[in-house]
PDB file of N, CA and C in Angstrom:
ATOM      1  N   UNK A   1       0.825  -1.188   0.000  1.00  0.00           N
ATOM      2  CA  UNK A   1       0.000   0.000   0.000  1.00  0.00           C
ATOM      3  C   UNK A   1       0.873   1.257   0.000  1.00  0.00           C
ATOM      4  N   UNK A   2       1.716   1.339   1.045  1.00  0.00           N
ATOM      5  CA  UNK A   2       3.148   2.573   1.158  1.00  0.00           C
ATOM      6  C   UNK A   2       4.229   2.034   1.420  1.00  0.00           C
ATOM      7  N   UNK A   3       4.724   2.609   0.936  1.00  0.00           N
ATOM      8  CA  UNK A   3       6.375   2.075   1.105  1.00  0.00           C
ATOM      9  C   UNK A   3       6.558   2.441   2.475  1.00  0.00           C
ATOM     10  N   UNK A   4       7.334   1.666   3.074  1.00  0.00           N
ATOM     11  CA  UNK A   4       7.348   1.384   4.440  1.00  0.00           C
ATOM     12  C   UNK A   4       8.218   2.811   5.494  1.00  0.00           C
ATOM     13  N   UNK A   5       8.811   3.111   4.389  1.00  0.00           N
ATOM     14  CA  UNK A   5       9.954   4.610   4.864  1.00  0.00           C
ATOM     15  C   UNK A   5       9.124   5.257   4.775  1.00  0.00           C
ATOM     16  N   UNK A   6       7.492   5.508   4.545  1.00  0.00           N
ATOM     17  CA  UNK A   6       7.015   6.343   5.011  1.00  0.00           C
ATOM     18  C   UNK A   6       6.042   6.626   6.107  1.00  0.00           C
ATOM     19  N   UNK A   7       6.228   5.032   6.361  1.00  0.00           N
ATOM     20  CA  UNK A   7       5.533   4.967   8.335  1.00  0.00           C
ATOM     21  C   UNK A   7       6.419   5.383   9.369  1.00  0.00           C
ATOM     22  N   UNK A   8       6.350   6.460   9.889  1.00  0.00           N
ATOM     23  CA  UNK A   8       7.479   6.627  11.403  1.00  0.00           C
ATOM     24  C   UNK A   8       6.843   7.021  12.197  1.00  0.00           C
ATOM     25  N   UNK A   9       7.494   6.645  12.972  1.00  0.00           N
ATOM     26  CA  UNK A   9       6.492   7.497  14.679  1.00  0.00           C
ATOM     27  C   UNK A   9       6.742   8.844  14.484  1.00  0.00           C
ATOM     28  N   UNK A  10       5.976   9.107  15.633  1.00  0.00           N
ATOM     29  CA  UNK A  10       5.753  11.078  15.940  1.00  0.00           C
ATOM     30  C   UNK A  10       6.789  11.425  16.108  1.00  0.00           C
ATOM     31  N   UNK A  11       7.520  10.895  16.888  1.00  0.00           N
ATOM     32  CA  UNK A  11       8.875  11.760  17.393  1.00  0.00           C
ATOM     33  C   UNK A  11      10.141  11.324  16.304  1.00  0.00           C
ATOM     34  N   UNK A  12      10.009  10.834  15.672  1.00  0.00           N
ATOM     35  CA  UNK A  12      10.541  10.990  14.151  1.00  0.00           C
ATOM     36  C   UNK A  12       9.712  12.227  13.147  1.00  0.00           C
ATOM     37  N   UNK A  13       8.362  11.905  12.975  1.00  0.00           N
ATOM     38  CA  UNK A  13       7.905  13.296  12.387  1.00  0.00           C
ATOM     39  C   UNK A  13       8.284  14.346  12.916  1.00  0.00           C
ATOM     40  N   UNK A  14       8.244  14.788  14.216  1.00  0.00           N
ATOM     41  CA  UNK A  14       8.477  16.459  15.069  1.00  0.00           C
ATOM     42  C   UNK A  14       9.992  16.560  14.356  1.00  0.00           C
ATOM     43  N   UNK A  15      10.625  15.386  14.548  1.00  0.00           N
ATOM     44  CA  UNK A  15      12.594  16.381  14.585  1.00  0.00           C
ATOM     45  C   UNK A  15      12.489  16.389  12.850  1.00  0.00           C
ATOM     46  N   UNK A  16      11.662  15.985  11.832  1.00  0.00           N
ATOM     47  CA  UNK A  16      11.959  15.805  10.694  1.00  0.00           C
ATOM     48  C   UNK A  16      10.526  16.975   9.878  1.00  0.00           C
ATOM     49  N   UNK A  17       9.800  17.183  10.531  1.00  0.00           N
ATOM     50  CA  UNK A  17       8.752  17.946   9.999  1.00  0.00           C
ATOM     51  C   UNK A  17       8.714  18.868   9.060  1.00  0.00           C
ATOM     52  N   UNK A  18       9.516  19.498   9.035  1.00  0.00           N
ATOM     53  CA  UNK A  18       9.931  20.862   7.692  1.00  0.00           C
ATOM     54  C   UNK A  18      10.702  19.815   6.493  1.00  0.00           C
ATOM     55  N   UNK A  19      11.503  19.034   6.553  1.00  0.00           N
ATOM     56  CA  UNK A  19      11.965  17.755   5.669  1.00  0.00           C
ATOM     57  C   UNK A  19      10.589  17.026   5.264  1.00  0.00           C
ATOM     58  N   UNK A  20       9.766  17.095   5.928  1.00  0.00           N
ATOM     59  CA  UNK A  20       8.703  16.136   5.214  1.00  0.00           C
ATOM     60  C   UNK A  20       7.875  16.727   4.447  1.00  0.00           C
ATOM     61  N   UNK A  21       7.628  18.095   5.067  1.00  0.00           N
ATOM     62  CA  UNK A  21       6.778  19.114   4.444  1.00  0.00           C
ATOM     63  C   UNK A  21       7.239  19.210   2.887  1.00  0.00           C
ATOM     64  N   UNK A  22       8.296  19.685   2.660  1.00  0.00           N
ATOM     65  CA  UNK A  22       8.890  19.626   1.541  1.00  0.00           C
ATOM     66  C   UNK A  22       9.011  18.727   0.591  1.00  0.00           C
ATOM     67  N   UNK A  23       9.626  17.426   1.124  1.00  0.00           N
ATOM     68  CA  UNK A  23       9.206  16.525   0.374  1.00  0.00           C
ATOM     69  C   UNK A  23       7.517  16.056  -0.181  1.00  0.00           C
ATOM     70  N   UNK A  24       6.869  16.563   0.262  1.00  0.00           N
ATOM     71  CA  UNK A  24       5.425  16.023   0.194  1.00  0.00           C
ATOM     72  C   UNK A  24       4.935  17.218  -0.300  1.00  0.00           C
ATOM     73  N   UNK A  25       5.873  18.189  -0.617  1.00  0.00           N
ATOM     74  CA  UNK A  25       5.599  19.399  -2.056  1.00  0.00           C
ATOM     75  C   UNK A  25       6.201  18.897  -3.250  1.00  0.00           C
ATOM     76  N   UNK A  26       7.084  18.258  -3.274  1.00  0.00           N
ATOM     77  CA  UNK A  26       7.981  17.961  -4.385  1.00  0.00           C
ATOM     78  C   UNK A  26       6.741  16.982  -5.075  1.00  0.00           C
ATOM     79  N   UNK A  27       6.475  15.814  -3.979  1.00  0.00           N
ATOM     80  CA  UNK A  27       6.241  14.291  -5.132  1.00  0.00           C
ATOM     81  C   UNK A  27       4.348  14.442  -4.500  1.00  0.00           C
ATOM     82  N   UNK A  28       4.072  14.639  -5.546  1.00  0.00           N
ATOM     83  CA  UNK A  28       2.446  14.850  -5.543  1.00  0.00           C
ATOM     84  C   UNK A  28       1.901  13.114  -5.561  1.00  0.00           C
ATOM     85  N   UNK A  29       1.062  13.034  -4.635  1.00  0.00           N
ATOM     86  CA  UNK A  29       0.388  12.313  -3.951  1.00  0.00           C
ATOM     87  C   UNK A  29       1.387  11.414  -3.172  1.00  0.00           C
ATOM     88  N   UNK A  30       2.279  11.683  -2.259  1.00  0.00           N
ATOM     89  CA  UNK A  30       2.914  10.739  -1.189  1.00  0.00           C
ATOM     90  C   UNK A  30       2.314  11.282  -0.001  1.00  0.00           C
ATOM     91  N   UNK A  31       2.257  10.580   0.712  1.00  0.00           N
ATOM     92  CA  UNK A  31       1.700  10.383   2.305  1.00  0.00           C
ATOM     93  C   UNK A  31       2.290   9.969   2.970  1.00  0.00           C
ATOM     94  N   UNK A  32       2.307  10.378   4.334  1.00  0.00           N
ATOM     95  CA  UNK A  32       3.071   9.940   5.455  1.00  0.00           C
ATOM     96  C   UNK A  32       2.891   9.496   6.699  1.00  0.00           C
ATOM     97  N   UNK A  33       2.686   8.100   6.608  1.00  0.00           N
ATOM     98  CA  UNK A  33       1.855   7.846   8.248  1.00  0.00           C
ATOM     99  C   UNK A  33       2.680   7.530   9.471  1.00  0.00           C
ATOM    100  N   UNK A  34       1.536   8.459  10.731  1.00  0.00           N
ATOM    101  CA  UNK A  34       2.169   8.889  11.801  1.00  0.00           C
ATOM    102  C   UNK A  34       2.227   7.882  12.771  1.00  0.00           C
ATOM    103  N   UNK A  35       2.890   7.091  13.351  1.00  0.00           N
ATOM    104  CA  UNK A  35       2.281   5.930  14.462  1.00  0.00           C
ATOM    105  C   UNK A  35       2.465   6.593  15.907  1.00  0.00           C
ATOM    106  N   UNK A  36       1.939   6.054  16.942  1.00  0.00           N
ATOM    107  CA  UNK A  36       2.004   6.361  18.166  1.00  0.00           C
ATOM    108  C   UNK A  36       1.896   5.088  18.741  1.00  0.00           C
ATOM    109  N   UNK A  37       3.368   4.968  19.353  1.00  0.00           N
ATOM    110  CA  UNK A  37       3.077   3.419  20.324  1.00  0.00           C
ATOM    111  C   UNK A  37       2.805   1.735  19.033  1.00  0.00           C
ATOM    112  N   UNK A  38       3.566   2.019  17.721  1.00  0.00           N
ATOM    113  CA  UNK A  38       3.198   1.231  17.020  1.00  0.00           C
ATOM    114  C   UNK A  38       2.141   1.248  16.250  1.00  0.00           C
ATOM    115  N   UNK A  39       1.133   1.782  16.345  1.00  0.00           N
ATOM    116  CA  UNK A  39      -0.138   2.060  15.819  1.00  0.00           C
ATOM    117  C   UNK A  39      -0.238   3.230  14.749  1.00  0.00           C
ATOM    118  N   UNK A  40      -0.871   3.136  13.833  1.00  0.00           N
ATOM    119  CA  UNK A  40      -1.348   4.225  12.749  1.00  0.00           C
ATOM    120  C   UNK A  40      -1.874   5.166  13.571  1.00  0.00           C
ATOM    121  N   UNK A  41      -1.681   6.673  13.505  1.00  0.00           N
ATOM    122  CA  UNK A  41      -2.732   7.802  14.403  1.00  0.00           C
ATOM    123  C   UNK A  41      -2.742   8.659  13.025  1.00  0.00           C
ATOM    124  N   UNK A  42      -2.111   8.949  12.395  1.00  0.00           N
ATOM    125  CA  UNK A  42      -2.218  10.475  11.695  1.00  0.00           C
ATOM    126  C   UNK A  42      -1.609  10.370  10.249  1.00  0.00           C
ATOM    127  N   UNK A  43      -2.004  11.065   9.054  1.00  0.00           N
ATOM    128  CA  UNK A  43      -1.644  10.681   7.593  1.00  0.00           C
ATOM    129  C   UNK A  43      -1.007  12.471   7.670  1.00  0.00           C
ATOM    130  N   UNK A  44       0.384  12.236   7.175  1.00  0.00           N
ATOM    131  CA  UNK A  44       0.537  14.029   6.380  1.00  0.00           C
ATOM    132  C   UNK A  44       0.259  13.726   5.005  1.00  0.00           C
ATOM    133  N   UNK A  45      -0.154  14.910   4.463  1.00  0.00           N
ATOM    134  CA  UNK A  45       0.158  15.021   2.908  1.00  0.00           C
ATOM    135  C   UNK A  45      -0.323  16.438   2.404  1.00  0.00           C
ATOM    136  N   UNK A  46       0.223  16.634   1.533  1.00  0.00           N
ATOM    137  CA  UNK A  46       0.367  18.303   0.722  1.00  0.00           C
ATOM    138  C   UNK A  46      -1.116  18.738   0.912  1.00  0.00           C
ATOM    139  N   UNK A  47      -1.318  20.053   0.899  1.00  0.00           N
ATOM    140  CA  UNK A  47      -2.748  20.250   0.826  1.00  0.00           C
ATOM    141  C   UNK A  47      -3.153  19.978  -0.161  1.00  0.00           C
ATOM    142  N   UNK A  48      -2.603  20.640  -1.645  1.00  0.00           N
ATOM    143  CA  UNK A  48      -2.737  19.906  -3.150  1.00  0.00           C
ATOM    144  C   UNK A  48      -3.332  18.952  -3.295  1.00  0.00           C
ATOM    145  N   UNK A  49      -2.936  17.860  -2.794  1.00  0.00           N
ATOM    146  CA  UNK A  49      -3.525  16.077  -2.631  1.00  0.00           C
ATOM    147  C   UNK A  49      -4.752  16.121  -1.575  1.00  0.00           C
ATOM    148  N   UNK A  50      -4.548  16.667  -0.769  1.00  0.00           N
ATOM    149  CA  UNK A  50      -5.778  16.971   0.485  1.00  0.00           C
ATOM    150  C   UNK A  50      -6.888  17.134  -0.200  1.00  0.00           C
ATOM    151  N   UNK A  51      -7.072  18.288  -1.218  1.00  0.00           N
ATOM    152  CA  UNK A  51      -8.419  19.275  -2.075  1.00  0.00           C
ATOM    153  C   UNK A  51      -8.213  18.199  -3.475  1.00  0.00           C
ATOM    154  N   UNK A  52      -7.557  17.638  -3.855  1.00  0.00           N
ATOM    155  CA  UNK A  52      -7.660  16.459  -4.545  1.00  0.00           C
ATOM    156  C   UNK A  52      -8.538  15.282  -4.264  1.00  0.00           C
ATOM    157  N   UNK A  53      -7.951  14.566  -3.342  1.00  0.00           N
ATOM    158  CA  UNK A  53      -8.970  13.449  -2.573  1.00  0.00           C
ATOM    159  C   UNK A  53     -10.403  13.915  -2.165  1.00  0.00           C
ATOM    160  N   UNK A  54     -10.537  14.952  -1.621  1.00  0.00           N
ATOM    161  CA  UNK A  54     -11.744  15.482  -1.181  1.00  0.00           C
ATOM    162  C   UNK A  54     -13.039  15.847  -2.275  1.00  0.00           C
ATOM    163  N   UNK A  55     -12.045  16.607  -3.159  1.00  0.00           N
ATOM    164  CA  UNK A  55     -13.435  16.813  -4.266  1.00  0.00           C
ATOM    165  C   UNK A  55     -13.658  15.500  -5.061  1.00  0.00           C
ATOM    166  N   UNK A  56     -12.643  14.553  -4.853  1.00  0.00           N
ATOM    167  CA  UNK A  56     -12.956  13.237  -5.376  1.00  0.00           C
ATOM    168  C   UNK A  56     -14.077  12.503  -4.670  1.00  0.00           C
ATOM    169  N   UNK A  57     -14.057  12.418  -3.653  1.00  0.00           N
ATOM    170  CA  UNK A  57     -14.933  11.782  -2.656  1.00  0.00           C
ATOM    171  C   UNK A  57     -16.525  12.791  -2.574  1.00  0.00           C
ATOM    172  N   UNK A  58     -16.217  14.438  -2.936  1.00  0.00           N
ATOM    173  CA  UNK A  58     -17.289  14.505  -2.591  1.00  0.00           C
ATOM    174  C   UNK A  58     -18.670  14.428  -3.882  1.00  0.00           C
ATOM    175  N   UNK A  59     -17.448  13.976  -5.462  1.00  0.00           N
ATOM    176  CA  UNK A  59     -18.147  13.819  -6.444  1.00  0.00           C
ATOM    177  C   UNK A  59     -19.148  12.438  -6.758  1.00  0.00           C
ATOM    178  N   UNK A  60     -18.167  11.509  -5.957  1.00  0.00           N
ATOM    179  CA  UNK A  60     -18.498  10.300  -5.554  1.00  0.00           C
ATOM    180  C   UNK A  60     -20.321  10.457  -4.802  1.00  0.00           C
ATOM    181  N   UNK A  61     -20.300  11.151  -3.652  1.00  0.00           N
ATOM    182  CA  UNK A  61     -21.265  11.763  -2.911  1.00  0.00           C
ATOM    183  C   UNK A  61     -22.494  11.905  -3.638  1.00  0.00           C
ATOM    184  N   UNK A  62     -22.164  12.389  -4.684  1.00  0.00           N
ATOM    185  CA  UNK A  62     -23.424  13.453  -5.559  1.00  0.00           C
ATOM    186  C   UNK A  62     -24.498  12.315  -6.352  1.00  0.00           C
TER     187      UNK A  62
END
């Protein structure tokens, strides 16, 4: 589903956060999931892709 370098825990996201930001401007549609304690909690991704997925889903809707 994702390549695995892009699951890290939080406290890998906090010290790396402006590095990810960027990268996830560069390569349109990558995502980045957040774990806590092993577990999935939180997805980053560009806003670009954000208003992408969304008007996708909300055409789906209609």
């Amino acid at each position: 589903m994702f390549p695995l370098k892009n699951i890290i825990t939080i406290t890998e996201a906090r010290k790396r956060l402006f590095e990810i930001s960027d990268e996830l401007q560069r390569k349109p549609g990558m995502v980045y999931i957040i774990t806590v304690k092993g577990k999935p909690r939180t997805v980053l991704m560009s806003a670009k892709n954000f208003e992408k997925m969304r008007k996708k889903l909300n055409k789906k809707r209609k």
